[in-house]
Protein backbone atom coordinates (compact mmCIF):
# COMPACT_ATOMS: atom_id res chain seq x y z
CA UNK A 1 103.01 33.47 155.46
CA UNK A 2 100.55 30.63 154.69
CA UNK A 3 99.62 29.49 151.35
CA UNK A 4 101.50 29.72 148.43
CA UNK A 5 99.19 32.56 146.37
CA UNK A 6 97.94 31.55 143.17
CA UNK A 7 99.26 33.55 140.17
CA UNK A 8 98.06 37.48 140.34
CA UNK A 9 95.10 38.23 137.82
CA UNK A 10 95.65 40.51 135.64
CA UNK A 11 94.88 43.90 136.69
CA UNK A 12 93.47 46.74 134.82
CA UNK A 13 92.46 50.14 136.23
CA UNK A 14 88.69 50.56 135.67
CA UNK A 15 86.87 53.91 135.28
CA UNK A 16 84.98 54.76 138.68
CA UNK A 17 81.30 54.38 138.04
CA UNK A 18 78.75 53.52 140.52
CA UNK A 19 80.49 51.32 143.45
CA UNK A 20 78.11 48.34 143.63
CA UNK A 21 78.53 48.70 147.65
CA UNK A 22 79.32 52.33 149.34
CA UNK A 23 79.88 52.49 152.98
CA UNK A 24 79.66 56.33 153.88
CA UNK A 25 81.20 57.48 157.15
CA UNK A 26 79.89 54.60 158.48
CA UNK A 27 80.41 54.13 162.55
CA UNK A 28 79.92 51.00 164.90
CA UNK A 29 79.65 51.06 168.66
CA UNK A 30 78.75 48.12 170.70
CA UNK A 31 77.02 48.35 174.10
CA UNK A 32 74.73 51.21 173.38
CA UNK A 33 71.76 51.03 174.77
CA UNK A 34 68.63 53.94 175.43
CA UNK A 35 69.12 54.57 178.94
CA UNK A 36 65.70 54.35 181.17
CA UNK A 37 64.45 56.43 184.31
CA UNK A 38 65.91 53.84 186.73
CA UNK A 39 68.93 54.22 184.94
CA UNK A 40 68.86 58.17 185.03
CA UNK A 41 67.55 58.39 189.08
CA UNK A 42 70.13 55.80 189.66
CA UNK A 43 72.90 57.71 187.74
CA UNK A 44 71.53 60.83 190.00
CA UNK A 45 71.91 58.98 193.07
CA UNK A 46 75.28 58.24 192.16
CA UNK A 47 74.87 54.49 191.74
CA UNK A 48 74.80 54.55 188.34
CA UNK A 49 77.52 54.08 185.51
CA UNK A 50 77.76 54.74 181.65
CA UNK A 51 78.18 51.46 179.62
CA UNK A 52 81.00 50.54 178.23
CA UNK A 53 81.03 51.41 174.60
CA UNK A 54 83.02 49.26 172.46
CA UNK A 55 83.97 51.89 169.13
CA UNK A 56 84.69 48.91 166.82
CA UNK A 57 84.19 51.40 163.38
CA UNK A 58 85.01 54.80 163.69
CA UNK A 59 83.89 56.88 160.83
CA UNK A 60 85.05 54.46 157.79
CA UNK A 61 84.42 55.50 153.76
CA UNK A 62 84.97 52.19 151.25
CA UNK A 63 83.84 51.57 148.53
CA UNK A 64 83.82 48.33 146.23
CA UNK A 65 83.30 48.49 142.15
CA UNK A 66 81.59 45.56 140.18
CA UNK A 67 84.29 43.16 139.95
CA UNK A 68 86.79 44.66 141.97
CA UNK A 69 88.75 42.46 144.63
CA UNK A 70 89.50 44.96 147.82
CA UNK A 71 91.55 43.49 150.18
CA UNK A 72 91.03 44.63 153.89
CA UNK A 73 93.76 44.44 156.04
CA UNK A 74 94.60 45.35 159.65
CA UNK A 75 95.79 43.90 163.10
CA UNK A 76 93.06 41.77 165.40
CA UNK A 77 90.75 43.89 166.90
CA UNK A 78 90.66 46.95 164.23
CA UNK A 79 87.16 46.61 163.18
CA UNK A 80 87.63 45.22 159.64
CA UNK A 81 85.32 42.22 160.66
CA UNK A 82 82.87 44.76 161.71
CA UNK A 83 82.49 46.49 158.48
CA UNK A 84 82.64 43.50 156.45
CA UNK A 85 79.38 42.83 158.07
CA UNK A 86 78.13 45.79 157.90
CA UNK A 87 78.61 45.49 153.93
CA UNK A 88 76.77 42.26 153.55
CA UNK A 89 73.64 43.56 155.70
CA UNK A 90 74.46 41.52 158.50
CA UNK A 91 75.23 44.18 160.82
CA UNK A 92 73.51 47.80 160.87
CA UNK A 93 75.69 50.52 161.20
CA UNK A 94 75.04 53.13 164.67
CA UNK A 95 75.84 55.51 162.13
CA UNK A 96 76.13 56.42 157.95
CA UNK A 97 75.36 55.17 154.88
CA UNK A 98 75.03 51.82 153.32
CA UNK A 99 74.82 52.17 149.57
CA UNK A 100 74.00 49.23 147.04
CA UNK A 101 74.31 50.35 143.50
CA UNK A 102 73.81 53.94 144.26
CA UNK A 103 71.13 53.52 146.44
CA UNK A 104 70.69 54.06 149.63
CA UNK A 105 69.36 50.74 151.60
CA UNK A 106 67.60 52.41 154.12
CA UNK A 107 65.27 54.29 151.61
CA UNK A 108 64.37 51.46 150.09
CA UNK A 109 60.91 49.45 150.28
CA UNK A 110 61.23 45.55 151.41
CA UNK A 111 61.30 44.23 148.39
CA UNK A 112 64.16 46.55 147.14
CA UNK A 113 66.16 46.17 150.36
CA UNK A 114 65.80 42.22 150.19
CA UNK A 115 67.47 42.27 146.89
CA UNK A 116 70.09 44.43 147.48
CA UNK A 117 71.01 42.42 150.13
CA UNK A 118 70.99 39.22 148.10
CA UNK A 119 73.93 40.51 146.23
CA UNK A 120 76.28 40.97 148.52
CA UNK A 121 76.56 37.53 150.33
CA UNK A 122 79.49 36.34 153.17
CA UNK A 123 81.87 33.39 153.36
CA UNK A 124 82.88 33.05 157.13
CA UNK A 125 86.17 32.33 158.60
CA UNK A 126 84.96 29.46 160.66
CA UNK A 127 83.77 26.41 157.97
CA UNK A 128 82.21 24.04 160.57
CA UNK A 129 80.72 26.94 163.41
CA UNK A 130 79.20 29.02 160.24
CA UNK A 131 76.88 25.56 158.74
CA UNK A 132 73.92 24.20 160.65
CA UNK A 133 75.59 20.65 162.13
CA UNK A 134 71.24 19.61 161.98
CA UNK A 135 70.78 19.88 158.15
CA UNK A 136 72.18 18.23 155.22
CA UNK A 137 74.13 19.43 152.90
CA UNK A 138 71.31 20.02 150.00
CA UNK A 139 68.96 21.74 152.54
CA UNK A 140 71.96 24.02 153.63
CA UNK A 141 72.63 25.31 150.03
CA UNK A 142 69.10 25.46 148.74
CA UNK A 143 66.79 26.82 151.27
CA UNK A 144 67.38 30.21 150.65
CA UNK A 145 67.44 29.69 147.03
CA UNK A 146 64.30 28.08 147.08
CA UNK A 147 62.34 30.87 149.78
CA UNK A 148 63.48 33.67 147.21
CA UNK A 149 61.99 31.87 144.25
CA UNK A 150 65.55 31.49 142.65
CA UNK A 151 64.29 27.58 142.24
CA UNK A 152 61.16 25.93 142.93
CA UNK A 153 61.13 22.09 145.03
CA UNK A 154 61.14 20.78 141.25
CA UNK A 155 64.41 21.94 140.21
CA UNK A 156 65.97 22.66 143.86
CA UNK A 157 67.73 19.15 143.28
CA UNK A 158 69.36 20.27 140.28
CA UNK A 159 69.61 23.46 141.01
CA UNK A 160 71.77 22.85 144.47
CA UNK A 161 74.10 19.98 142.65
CA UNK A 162 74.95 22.85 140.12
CA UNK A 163 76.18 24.83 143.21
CA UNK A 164 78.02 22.39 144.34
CA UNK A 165 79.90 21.35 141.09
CA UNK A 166 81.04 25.01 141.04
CA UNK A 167 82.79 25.77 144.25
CA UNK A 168 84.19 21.75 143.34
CA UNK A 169 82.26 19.51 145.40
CA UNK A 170 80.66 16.36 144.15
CA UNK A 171 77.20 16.44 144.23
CA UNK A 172 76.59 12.69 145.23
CA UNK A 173 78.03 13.68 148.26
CA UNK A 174 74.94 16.23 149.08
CA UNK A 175 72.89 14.51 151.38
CA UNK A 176 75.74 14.08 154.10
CA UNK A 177 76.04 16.08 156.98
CA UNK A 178 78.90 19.02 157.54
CA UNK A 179 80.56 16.89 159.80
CA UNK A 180 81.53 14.51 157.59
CA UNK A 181 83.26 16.66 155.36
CA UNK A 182 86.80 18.14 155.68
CA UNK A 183 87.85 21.70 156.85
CA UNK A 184 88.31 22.54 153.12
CA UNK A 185 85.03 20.68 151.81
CA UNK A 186 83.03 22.57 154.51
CA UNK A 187 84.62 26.21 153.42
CA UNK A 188 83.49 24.76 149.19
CA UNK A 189 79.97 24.41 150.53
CA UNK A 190 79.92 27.48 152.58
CA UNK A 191 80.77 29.20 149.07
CA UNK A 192 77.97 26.93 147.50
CA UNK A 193 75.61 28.39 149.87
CA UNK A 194 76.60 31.92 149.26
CA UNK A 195 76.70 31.30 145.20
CA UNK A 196 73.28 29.67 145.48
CA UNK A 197 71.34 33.28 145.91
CA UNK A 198 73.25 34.57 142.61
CA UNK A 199 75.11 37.22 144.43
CA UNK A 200 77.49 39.92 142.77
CA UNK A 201 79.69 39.91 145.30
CA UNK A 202 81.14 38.40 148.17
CA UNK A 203 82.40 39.40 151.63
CA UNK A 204 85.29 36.71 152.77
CA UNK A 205 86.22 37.47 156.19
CA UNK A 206 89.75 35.66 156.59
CA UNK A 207 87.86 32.76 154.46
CA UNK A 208 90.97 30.72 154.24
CA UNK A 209 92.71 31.33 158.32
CA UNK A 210 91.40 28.33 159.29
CA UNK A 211 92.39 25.46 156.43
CA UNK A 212 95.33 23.60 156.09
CA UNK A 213 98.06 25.40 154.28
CA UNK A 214 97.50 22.35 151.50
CA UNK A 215 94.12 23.44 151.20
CA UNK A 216 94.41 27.41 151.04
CA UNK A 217 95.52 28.04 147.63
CA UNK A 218 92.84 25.91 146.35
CA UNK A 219 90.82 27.62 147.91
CA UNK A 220 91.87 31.05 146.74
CA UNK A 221 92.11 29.69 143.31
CA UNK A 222 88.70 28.98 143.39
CA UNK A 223 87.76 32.48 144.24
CA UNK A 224 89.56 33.58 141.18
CA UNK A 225 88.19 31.22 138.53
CA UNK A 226 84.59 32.53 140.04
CA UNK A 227 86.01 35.75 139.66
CA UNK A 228 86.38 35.63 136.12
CA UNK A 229 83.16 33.32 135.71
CA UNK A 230 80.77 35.49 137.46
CA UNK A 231 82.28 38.89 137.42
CA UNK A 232 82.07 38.55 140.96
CA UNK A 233 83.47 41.36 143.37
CA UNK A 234 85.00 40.52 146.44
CA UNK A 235 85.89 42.49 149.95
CA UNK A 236 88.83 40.28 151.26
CA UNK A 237 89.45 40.14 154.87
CA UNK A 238 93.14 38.69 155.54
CA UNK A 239 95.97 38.98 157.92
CA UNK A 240 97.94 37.08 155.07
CA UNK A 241 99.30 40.46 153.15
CA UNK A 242 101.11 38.03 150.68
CA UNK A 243 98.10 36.55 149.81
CA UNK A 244 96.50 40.10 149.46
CA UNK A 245 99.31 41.24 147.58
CA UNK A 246 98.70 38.73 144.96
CA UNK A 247 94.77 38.67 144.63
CA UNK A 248 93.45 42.65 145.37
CA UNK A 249 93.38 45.00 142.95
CA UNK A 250 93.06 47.83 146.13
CA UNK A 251 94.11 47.54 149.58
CA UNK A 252 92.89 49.55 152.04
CA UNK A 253 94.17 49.52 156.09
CA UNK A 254 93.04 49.72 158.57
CA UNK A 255 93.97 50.35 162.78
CA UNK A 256 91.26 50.36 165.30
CA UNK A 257 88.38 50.87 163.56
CA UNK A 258 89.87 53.83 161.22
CA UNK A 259 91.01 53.58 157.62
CA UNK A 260 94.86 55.07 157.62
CA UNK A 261 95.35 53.70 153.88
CA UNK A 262 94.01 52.82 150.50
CA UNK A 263 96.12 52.48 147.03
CA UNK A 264 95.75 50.26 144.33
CA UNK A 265 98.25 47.17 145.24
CA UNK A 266 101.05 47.88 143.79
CA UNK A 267 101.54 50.97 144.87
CA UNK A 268 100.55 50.27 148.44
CA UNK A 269 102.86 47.28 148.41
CA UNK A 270 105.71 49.78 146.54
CA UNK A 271 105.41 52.82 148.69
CA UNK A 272 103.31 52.78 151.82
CA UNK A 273 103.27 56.12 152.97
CA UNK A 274 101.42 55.83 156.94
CA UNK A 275 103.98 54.36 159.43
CA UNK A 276 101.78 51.56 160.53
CA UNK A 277 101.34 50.11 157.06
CA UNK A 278 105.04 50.28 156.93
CA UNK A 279 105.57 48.46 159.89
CA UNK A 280 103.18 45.62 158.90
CA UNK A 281 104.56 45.28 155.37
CA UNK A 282 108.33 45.49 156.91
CA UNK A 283 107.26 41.91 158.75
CA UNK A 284 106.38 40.12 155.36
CA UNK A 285 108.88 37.14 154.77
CA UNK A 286 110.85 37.83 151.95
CA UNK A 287 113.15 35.45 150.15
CA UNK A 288 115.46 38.48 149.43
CA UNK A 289 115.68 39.55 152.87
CA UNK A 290 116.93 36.52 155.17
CA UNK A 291 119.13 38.16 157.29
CA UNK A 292 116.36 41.11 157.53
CA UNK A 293 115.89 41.19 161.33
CA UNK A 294 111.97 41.41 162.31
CA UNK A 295 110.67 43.77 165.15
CA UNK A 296 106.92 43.51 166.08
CA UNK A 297 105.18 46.66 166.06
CA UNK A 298 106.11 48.11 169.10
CA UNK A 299 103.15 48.51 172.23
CA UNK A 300 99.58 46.80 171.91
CA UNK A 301 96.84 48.03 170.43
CA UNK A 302 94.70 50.58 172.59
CA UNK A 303 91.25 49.23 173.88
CA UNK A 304 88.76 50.43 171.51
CA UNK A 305 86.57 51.22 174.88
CA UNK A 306 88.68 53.77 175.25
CA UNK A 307 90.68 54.73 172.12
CA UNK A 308 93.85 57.49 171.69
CA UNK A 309 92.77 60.87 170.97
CA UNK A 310 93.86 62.15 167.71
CA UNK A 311 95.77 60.33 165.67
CA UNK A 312 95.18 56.74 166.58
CA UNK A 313 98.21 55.21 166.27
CA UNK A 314 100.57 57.73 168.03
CA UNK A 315 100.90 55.60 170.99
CA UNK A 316 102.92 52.70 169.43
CA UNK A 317 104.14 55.30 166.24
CA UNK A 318 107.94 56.18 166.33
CA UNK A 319 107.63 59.48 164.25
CA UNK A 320 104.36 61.15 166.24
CA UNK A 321 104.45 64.76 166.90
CA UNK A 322 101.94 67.12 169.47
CA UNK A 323 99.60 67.25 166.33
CA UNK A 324 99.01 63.52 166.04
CA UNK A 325 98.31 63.47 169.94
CA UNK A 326 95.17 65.95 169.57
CA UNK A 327 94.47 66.82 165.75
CA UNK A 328 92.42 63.31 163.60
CA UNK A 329 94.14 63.09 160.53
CA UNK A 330 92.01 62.61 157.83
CA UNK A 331 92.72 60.77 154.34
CA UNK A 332 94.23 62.83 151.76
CA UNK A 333 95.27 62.10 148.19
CA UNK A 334 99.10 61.46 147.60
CA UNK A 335 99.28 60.15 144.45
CA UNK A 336 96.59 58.87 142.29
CA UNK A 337 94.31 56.66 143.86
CA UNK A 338 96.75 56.59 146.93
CA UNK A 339 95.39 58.51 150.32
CA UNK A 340 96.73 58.18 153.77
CA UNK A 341 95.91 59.74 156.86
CA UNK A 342 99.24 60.87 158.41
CA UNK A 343 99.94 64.10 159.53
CA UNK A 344 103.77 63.63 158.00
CA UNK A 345 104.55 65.42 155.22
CA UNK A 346 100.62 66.61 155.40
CA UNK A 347 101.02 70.48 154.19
């Protein structure tokens, strides 16, 4: 299961204001491309062929409040590295909205849209492959504080061992180069780097996969005391449900490149209602349940070149009827704050 969590944050159920980041029916293909007059006499010749589209995010809604920890969750392959991207502006969507405070980026002039993308910053999974292996440490954290006048080359020095003392990394050490750092130092300045721009929230996309289980929990510790330091929000991208369980205040699942779930934690974690989140959640280790025996959801995942119709999951799902093989289910409310998009017990 990996890391042993830290202890779960208190959680309180906030009034829904403005989500600091709204993703509205937002859609991701890969391989698109505007098709040319060779292309079309070729394709009338017969010699031609239609690209193969890759539909990583099909139609997704998710939204994030100021200081509220999401946790995204889903098998390999389901998109939910995709719209992580997509919520820190590194990705733009082939279709819907991308809201920052209420507003919608693409209306925005530059300066507006360079500022809304400041606050929403990424930690990567990969803490070596994600830092430039040409630049020291200090140049890695402060450039971009520096270029958006967050410091000037007076106070960058100061500035950048300030970052570093905060995601717990001694600042003597800041004119080395990543590769003289550890797995778990590297992932501390790739946090620096992302504090360094003042954001309001971060996206981690499986932030911790990649470090030692020794390291992990400090790691996740440290995005909690940053929590509660900077009233940071957070969009957490794990396959480690027991670590979600314990940090998220909302969970939402996913399964190639739809959303099939959302509910506060404890609910999800206390009665999933979609057959596929009960299949991943029957898989968690639990010390109650040793002689539990384990069965891996049954099938592979579709290619998303060529994904089920209707219900995406009917394939590998043991309860699908005619309805989920033709009719999209769409989220519905279950309980409060709980949807699911399951044709089951849908009136």
């Amino acid at each position: 299961m990996g890391a042993t969590p830290p202890s779960a944050t208190t959680r309180t159920t906030k009034p829904a204001g403005v989500p600091l980041v709204d993703l509205r029916d937002i859609s991701r293909r890969f391989g698109e491309r505007a098709e040319g007059w060779l292309d079309r006499r070729l394709r009338a010749l017969g010699l031609g062929h239609a690209p193969a589209i890759t539909h990583a995010v099909d139609h997704v809604d998710l939204q994030v409040q100021p200081g509220e920890v999401v946790g995204l969750v889903g098998e390999s392959g389901c998109g939910k590295s995709t719209l992580g991207r997509i919520a820190a502006g590194l990705l733009p969507p082939s279709e819907g909205q991308v809201l920052v405070d209420g507003q919608d980026i693409t209306q925005m002039d530059a300066r507006a849209r360079l500022a809304a993308r400041l606050k929403v910053q990424m930690v990567f999974q990969d803490p070596f492959g994600s830092l430039n292996p040409r630049l020291r440490v200090a140049r890695i954290v402060g450039e971009a504080a520096r270029l958006h006048g967050l410091t000037d080359a007076a106070g960058e020095d100061d500035y950048v061992c300030a970052q570093l003392e905060r995601a717990g990394l001694d600042p003597s050490l800041r004119h080395r180069y990543p590769h003289q750092f550890s797995g778990g130092q590297r992932q501390r300045i790739g946090i620096a780097r992302a504090l360094a721009v003042q954001p309001r929230m971060l996206v981690c996309d499986e932030a911790v996969a990649a470090l030692d289980v020794s390291i992990q929990a400090q790691i996740l510790n440290l995005f909690m005391d940053l929590r509660e330091q900077l009233g940071l929000a957070y969009l957490f991208i794990s396959h480690d449900l027991g670590v979600i369980e314990h940090l998220c205040d909302r969970v939402v699942v996913m399964y190639l490149g739809r959303v099939v779930e959302s509910a506060p934690v404890e609910e999800l974690f206390a009665r999933p209602h979609h057959p596929y989140t009960r299949a991943l959640l029957q898989e968690i280790p639990r010390i109650d349940a040793r002689r539990a025996q384990f069965a891996p959801i049954r099938g592979e995942i579709p290619s998303p070149l060529s994904p089920p119709s209707g219900c995406h999951f009917h394939p590998r799902c043991p309860q699908a009827m005619d309805r989920c093989r033709t009719e999209v289910p769409q989220l519905r409310g279950i309980a409060i704050h709980h949807q699911s998009a399951c044709h089951r017990d849908a009136l």
